[in-house]
C-alpha atoms as a PDB file:
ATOM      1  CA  UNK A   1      46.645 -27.819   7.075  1.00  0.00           C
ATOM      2  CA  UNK A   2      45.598 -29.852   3.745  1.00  0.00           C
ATOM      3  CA  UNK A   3      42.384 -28.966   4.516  1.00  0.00           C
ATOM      4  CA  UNK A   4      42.443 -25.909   5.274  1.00  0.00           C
ATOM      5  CA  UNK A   5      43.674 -25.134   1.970  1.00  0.00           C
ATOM      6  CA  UNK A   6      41.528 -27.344   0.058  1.00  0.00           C
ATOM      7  CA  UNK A   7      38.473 -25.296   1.860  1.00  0.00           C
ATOM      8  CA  UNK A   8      40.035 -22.434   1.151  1.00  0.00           C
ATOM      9  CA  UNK A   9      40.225 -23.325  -2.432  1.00  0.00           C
ATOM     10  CA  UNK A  10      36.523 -24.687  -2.682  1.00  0.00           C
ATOM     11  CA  UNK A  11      35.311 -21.416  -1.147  1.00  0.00           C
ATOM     12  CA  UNK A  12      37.553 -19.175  -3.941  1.00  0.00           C
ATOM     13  CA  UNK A  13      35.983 -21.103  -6.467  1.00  0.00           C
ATOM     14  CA  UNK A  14      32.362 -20.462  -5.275  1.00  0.00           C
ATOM     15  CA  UNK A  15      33.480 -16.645  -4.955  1.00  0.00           C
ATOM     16  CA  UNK A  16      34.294 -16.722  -8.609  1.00  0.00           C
ATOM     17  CA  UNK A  17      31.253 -18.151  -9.541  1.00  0.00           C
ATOM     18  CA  UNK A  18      29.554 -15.481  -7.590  1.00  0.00           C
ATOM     19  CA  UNK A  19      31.416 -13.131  -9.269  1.00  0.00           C
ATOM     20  CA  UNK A  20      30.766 -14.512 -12.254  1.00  0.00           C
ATOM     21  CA  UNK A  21      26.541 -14.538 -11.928  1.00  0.00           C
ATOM     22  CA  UNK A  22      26.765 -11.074 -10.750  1.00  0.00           C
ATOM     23  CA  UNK A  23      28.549 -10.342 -14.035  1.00  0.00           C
ATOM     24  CA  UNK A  24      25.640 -12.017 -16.007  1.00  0.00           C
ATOM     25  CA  UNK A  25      23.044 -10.258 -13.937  1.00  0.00           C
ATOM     26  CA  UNK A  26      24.523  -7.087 -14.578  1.00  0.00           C
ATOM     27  CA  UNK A  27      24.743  -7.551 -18.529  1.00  0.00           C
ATOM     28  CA  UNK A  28      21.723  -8.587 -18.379  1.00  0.00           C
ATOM     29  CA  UNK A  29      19.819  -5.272 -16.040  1.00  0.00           C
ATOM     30  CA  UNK A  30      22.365  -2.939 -18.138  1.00  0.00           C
ATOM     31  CA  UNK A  31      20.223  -3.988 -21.408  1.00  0.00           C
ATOM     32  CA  UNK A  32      16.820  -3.359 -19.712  1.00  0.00           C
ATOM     33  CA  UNK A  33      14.724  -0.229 -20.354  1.00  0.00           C
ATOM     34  CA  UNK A  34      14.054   1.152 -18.104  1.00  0.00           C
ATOM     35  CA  UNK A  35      17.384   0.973 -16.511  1.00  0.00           C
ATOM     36  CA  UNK A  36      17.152   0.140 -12.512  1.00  0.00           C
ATOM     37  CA  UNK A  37      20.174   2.347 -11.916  1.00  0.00           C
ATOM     38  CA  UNK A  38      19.637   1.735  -8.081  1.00  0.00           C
ATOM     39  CA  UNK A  39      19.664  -2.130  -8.302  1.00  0.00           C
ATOM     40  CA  UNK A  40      22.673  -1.831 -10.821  1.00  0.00           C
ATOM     41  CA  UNK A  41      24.603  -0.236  -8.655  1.00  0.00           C
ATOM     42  CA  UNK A  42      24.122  -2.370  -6.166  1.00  0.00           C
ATOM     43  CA  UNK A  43      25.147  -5.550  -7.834  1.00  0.00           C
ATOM     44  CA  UNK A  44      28.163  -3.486  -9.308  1.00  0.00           C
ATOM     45  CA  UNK A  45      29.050  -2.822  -5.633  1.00  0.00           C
ATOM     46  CA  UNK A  46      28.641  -6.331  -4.293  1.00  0.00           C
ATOM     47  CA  UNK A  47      30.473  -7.807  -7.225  1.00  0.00           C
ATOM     48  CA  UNK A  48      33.370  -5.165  -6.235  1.00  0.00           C
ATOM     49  CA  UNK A  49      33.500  -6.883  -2.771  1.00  0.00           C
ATOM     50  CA  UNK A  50      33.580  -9.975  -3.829  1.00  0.00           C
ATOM     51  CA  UNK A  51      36.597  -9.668  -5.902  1.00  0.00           C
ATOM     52  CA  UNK A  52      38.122  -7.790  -3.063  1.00  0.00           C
ATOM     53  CA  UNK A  53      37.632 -10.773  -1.111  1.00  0.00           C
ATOM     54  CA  UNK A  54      38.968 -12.965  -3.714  1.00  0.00           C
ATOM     55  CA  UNK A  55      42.269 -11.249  -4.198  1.00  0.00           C
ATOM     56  CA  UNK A  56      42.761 -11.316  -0.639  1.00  0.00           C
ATOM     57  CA  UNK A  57      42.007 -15.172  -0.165  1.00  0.00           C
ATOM     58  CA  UNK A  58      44.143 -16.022  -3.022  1.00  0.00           C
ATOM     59  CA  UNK A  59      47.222 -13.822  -1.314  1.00  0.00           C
ATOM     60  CA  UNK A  60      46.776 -15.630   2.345  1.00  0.00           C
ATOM     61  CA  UNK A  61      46.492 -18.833   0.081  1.00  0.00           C
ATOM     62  CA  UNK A  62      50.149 -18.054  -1.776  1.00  0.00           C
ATOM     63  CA  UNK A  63      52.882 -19.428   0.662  1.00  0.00           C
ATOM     64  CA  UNK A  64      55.583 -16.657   1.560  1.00  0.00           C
ATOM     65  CA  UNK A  65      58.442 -15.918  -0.723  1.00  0.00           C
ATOM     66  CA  UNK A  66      61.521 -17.515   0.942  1.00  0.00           C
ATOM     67  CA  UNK A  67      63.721 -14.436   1.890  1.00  0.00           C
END
């Protein structure tokens, strides 16, 4: 079980740091003439996921409320 949430707390932290490029990258392309609207869009959309995936790992990581 320990290790199962340690992995599960390495892999968050390499999700933000995904996240985090992605938001570099798309500063970055945003700033560029010509714009590449395609290839904008497409890290825009990827970086969506990922924080989709985040905020569900870090719910099934947050034990249950007692009731």
């Amino acid at each position: 079980m320990d290790e199962e949430l340690h992995s599960l707390s390495r892999r968050l932290i390499e999700l933000r740091m995904e996240h985090a490029d992605l938001d570099g990258m798309i500063d970055q392309l945003s700033q560029q003439l010509p714009l590449d609207e395609l290839t904008l869009r497409r890290l825009k959309k990827r970086r969506l996921s990922l924080r989709d995936l985040i905020v569900r790992l870090e719910q099934a990581s947050e034990p249950d409320e007692p009731a």
